[in-house]
PDB file of N, CA and C in Angstrom:
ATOM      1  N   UNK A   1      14.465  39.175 -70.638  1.00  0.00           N
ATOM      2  CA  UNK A   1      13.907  39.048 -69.298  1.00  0.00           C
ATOM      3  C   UNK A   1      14.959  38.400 -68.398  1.00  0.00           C
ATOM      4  N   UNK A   2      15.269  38.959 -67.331  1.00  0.00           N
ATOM      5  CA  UNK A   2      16.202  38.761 -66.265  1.00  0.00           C
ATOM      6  C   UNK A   2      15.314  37.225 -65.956  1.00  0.00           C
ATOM      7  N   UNK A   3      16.316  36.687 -65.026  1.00  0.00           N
ATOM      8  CA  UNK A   3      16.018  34.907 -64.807  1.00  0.00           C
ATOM      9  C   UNK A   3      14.857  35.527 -63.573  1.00  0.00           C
ATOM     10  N   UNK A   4      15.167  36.158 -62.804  1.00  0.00           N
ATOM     11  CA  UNK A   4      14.778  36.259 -61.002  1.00  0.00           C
ATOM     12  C   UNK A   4      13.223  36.920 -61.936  1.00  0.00           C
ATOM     13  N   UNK A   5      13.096  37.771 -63.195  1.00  0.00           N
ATOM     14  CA  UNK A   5      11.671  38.149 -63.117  1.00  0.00           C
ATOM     15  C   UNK A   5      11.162  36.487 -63.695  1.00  0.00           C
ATOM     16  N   UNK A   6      11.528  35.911 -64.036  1.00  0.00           N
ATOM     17  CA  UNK A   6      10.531  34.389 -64.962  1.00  0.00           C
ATOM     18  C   UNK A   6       9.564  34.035 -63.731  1.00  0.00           C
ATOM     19  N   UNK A   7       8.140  33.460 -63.959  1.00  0.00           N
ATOM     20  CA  UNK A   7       7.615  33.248 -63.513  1.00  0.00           C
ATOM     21  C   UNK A   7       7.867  31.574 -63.691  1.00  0.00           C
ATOM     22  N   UNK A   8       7.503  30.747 -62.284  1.00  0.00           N
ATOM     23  CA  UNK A   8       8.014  29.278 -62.531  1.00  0.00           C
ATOM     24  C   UNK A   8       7.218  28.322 -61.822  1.00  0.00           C
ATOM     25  N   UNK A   9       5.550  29.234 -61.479  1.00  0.00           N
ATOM     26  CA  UNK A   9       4.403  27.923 -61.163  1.00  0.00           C
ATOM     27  C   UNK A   9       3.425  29.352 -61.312  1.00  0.00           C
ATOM     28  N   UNK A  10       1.898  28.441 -60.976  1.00  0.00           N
ATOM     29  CA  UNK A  10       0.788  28.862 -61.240  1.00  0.00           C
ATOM     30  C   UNK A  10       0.453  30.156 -60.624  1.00  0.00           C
ATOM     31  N   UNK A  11       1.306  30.372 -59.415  1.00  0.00           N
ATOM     32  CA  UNK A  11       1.220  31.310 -58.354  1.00  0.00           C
ATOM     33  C   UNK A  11       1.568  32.716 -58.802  1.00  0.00           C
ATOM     34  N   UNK A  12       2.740  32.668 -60.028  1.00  0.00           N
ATOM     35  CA  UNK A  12       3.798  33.959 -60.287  1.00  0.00           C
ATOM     36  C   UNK A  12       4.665  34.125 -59.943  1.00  0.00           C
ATOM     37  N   UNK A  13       5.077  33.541 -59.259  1.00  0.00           N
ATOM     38  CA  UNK A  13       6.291  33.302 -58.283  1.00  0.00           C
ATOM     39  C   UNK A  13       7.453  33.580 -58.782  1.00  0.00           C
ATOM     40  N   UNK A  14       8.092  34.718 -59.177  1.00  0.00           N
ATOM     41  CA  UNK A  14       9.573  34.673 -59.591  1.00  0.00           C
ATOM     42  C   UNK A  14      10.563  33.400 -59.504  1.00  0.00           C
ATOM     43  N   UNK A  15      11.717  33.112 -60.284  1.00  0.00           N
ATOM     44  CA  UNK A  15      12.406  32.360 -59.920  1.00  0.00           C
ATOM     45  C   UNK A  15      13.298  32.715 -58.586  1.00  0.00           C
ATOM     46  N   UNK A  16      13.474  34.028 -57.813  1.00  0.00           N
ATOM     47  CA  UNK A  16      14.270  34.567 -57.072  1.00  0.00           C
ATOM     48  C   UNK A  16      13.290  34.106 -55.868  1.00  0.00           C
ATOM     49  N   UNK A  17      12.275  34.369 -55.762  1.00  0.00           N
ATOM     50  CA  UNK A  17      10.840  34.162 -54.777  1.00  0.00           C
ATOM     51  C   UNK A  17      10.874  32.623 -54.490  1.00  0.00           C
ATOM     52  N   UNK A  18      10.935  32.103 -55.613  1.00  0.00           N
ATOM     53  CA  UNK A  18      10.932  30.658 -55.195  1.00  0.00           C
ATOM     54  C   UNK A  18      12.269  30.188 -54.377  1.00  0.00           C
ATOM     55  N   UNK A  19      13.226  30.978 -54.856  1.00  0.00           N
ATOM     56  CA  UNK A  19      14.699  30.325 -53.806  1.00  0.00           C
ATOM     57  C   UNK A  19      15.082  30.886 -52.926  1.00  0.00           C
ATOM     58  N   UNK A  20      14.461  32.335 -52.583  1.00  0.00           N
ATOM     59  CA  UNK A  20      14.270  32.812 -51.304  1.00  0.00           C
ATOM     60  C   UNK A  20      13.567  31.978 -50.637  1.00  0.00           C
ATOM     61  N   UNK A  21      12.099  31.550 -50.503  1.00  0.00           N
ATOM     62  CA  UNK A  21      11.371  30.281 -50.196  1.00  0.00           C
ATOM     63  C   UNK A  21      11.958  29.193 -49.714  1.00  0.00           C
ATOM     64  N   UNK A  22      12.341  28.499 -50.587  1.00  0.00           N
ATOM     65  CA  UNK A  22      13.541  27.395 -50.397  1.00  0.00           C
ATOM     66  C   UNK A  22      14.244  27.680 -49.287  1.00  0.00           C
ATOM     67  N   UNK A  23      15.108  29.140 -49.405  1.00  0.00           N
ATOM     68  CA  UNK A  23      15.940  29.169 -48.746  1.00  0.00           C
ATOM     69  C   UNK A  23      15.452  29.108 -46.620  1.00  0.00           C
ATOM     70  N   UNK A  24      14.214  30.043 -47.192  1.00  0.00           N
ATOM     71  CA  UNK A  24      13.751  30.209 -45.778  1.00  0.00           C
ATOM     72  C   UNK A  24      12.590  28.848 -45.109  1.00  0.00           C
ATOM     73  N   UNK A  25      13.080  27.985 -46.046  1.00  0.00           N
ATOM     74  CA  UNK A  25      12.193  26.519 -45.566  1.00  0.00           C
ATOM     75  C   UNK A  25      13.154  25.882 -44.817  1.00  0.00           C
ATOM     76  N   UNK A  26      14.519  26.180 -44.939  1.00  0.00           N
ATOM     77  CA  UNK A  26      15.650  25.590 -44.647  1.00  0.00           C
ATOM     78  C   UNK A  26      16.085  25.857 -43.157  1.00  0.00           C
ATOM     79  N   UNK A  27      15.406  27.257 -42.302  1.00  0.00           N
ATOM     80  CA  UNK A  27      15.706  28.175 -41.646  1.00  0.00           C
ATOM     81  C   UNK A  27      16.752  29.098 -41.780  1.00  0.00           C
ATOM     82  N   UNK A  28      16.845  29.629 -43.047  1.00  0.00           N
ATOM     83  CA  UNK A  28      18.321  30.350 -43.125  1.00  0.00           C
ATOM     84  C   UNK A  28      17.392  31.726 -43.222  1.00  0.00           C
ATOM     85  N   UNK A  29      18.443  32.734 -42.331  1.00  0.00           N
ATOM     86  CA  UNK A  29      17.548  33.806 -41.694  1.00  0.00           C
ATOM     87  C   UNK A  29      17.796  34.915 -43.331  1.00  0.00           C
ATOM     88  N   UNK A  30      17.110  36.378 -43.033  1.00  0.00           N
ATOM     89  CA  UNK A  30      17.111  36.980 -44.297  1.00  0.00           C
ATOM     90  C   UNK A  30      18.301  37.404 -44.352  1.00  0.00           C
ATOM     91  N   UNK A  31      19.370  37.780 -43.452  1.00  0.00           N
ATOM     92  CA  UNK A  31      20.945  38.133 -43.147  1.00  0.00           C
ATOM     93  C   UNK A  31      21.486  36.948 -44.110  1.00  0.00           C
ATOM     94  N   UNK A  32      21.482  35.499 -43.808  1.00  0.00           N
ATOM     95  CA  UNK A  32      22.300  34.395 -44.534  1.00  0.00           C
ATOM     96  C   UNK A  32      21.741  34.469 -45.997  1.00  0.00           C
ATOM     97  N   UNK A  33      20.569  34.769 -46.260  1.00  0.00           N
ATOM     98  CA  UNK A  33      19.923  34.413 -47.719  1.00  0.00           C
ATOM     99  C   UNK A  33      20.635  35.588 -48.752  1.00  0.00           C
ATOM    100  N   UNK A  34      20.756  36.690 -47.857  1.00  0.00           N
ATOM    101  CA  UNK A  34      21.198  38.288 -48.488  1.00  0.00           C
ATOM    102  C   UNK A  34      22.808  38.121 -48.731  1.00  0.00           C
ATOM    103  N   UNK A  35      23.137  37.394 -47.666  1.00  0.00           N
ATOM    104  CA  UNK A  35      25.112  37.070 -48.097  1.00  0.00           C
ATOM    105  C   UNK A  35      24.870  36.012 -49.307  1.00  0.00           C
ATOM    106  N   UNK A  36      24.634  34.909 -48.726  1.00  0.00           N
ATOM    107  CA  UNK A  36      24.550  33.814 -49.967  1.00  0.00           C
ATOM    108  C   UNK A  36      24.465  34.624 -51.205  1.00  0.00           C
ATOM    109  N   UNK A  37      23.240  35.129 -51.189  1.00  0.00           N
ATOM    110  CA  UNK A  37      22.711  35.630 -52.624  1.00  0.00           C
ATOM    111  C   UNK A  37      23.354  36.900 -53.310  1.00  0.00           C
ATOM    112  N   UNK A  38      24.168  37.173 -52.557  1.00  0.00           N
ATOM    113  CA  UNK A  38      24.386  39.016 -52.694  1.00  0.00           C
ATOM    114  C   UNK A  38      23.283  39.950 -53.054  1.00  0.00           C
ATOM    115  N   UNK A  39      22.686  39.535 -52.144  1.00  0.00           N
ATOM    116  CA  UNK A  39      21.951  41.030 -52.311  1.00  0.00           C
ATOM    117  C   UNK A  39      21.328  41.281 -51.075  1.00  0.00           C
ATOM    118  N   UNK A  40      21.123  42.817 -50.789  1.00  0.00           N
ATOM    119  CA  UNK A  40      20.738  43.141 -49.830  1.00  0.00           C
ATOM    120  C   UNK A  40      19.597  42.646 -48.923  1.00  0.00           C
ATOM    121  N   UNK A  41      19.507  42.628 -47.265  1.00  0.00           N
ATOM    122  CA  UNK A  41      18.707  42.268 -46.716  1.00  0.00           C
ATOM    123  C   UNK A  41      17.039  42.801 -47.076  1.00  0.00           C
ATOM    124  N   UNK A  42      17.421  43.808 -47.708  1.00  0.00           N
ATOM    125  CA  UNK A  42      16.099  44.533 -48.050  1.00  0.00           C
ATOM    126  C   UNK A  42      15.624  44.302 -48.959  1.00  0.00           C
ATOM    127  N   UNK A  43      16.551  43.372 -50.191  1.00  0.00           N
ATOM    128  CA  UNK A  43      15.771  42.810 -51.488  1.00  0.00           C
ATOM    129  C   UNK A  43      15.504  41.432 -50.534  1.00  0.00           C
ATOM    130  N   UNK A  44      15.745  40.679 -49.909  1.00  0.00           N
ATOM    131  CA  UNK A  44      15.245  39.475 -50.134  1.00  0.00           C
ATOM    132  C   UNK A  44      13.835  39.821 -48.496  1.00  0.00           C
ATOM    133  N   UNK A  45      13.603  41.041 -48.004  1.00  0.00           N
ATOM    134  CA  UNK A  45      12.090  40.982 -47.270  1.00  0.00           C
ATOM    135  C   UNK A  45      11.518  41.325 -48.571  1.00  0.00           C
ATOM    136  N   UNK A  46      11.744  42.226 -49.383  1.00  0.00           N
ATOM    137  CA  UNK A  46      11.168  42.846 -50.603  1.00  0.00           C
ATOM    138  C   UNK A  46      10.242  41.177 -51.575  1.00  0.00           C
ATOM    139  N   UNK A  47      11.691  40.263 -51.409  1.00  0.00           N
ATOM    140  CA  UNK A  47      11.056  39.381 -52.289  1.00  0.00           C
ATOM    141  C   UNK A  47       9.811  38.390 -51.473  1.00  0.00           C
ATOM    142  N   UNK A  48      10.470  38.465 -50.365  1.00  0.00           N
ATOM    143  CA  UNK A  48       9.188  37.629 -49.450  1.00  0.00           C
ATOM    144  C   UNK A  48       8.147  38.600 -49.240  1.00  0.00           C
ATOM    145  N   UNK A  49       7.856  39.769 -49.544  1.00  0.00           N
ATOM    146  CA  UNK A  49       6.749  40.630 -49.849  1.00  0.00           C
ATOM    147  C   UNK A  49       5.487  39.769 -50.412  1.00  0.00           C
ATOM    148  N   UNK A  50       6.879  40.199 -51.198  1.00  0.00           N
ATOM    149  CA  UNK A  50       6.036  39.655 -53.059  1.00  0.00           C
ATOM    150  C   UNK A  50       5.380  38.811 -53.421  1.00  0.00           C
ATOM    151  N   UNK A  51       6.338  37.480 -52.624  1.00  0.00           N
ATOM    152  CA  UNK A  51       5.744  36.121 -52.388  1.00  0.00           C
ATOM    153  C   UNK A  51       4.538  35.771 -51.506  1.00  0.00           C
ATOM    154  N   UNK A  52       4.782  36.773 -50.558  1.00  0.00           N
ATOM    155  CA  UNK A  52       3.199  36.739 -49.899  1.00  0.00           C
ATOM    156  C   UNK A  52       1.984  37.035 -50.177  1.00  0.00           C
ATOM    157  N   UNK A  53       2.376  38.416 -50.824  1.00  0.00           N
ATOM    158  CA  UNK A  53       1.314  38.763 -51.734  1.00  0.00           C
ATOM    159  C   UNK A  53       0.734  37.823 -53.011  1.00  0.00           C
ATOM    160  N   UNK A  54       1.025  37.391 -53.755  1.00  0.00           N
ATOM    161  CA  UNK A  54       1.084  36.383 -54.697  1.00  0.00           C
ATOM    162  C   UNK A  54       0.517  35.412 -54.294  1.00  0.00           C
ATOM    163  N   UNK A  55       0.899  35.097 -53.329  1.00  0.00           N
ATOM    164  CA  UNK A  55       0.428  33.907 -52.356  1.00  0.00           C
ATOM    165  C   UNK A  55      -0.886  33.587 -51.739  1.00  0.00           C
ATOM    166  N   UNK A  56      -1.559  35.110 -51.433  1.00  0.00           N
ATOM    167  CA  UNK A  56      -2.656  35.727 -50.836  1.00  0.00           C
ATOM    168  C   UNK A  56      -2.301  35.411 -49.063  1.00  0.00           C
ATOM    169  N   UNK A  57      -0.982  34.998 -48.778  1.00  0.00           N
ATOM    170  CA  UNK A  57      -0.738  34.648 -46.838  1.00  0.00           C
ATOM    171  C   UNK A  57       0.010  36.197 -46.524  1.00  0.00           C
ATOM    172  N   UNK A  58      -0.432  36.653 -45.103  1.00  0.00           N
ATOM    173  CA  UNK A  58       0.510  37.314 -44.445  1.00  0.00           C
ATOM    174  C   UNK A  58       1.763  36.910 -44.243  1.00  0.00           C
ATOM    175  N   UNK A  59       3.037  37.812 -44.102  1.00  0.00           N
ATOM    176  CA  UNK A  59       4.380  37.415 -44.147  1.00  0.00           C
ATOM    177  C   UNK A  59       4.330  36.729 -43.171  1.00  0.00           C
ATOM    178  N   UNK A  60       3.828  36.761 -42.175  1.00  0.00           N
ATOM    179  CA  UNK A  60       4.323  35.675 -40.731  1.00  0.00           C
ATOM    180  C   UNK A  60       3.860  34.238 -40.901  1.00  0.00           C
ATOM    181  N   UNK A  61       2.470  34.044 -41.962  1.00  0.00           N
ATOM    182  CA  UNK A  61       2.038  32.968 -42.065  1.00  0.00           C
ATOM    183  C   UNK A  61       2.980  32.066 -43.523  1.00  0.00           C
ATOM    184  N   UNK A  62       3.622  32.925 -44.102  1.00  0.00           N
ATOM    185  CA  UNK A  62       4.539  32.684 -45.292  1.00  0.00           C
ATOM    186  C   UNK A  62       5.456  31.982 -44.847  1.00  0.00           C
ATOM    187  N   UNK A  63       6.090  32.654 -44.193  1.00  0.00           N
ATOM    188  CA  UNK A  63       7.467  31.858 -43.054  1.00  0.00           C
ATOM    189  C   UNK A  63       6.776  30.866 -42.575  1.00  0.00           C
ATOM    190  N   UNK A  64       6.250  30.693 -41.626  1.00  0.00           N
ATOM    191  CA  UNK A  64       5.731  29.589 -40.836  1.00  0.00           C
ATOM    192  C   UNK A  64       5.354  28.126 -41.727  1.00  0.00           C
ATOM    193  N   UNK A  65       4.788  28.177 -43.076  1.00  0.00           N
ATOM    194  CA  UNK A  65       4.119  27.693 -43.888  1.00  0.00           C
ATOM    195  C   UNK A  65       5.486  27.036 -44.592  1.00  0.00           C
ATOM    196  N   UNK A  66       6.737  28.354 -44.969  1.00  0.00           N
ATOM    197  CA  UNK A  66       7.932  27.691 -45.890  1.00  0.00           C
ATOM    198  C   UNK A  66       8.512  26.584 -44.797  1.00  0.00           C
ATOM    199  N   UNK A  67       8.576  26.834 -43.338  1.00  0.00           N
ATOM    200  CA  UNK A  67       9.245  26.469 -42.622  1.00  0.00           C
ATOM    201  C   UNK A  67       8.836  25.017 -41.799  1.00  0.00           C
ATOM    202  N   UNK A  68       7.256  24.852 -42.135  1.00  0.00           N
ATOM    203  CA  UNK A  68       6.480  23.694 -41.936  1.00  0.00           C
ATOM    204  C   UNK A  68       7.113  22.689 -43.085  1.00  0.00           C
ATOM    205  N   UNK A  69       6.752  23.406 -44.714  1.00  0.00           N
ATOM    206  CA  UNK A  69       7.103  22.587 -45.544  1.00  0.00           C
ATOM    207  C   UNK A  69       8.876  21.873 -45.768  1.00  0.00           C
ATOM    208  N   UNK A  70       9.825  22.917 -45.343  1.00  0.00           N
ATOM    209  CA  UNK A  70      11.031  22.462 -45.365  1.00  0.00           C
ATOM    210  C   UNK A  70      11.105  21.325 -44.759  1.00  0.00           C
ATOM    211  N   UNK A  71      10.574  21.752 -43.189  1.00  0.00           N
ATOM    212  CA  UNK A  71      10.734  19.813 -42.347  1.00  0.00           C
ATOM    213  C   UNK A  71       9.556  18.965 -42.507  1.00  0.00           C
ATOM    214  N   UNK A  72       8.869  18.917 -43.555  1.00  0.00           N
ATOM    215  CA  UNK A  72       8.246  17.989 -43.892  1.00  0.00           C
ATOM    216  C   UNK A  72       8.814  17.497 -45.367  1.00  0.00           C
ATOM    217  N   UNK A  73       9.933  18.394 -45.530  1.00  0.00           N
ATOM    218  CA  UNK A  73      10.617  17.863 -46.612  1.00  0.00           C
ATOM    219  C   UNK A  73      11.639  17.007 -46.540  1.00  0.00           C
ATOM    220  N   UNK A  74      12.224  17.455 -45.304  1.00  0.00           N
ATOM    221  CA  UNK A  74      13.701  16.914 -45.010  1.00  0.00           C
ATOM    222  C   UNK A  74      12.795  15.331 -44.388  1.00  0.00           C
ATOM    223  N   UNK A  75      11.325  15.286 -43.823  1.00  0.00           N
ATOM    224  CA  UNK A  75      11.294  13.832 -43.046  1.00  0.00           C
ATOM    225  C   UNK A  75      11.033  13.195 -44.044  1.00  0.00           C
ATOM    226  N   UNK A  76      10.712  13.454 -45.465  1.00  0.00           N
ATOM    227  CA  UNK A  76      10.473  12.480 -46.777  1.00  0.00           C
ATOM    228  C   UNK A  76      11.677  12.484 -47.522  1.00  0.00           C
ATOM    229  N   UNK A  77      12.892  13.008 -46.829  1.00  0.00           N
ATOM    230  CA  UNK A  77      13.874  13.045 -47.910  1.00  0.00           C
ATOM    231  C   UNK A  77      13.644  13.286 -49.314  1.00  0.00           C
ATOM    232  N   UNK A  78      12.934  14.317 -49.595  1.00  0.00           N
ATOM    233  CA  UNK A  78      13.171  15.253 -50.770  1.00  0.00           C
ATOM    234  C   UNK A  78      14.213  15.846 -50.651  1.00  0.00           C
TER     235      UNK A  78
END
């Protein structure tokens, strides 16, 4: 089993899903996440699909939600 299929909380969440996540809590757009990561802009909407679905949120409420939690991460210094 490839690392990106492992599931790594209760949700299903790929390990790739979860650091796309991460990544887009950070505000790094799907262009920066797709260079970083090498892979195409179209695998990492593909993976925030996935994650939404999984999730049971619409993609706009996914973003909004990673992007709430990032700066409520950065004000607790996690």
């Amino acid at each position: 089993m490839r690392r990106s299929d492992e599931h790594v909380d209760g949700a299903g969440l790929s390990f790739r899903e979860v650091e796309i996540l991460r990544r887009v809590s950070r505000g790094d757009s799907n262009k920066v996440i797709a260079y970083d990561l090498e892979l195409s802009v179209s695998t990492v909407a593909t993976h925030l699909s996935q994650a939404s679905r999984k999730l049971g949120l619409g993609p706009k409420v996914l973003v909004h939600a990673a992007l709430v939690l990032g700066r409520l991460a950065d004000r607790l210094d996690m």
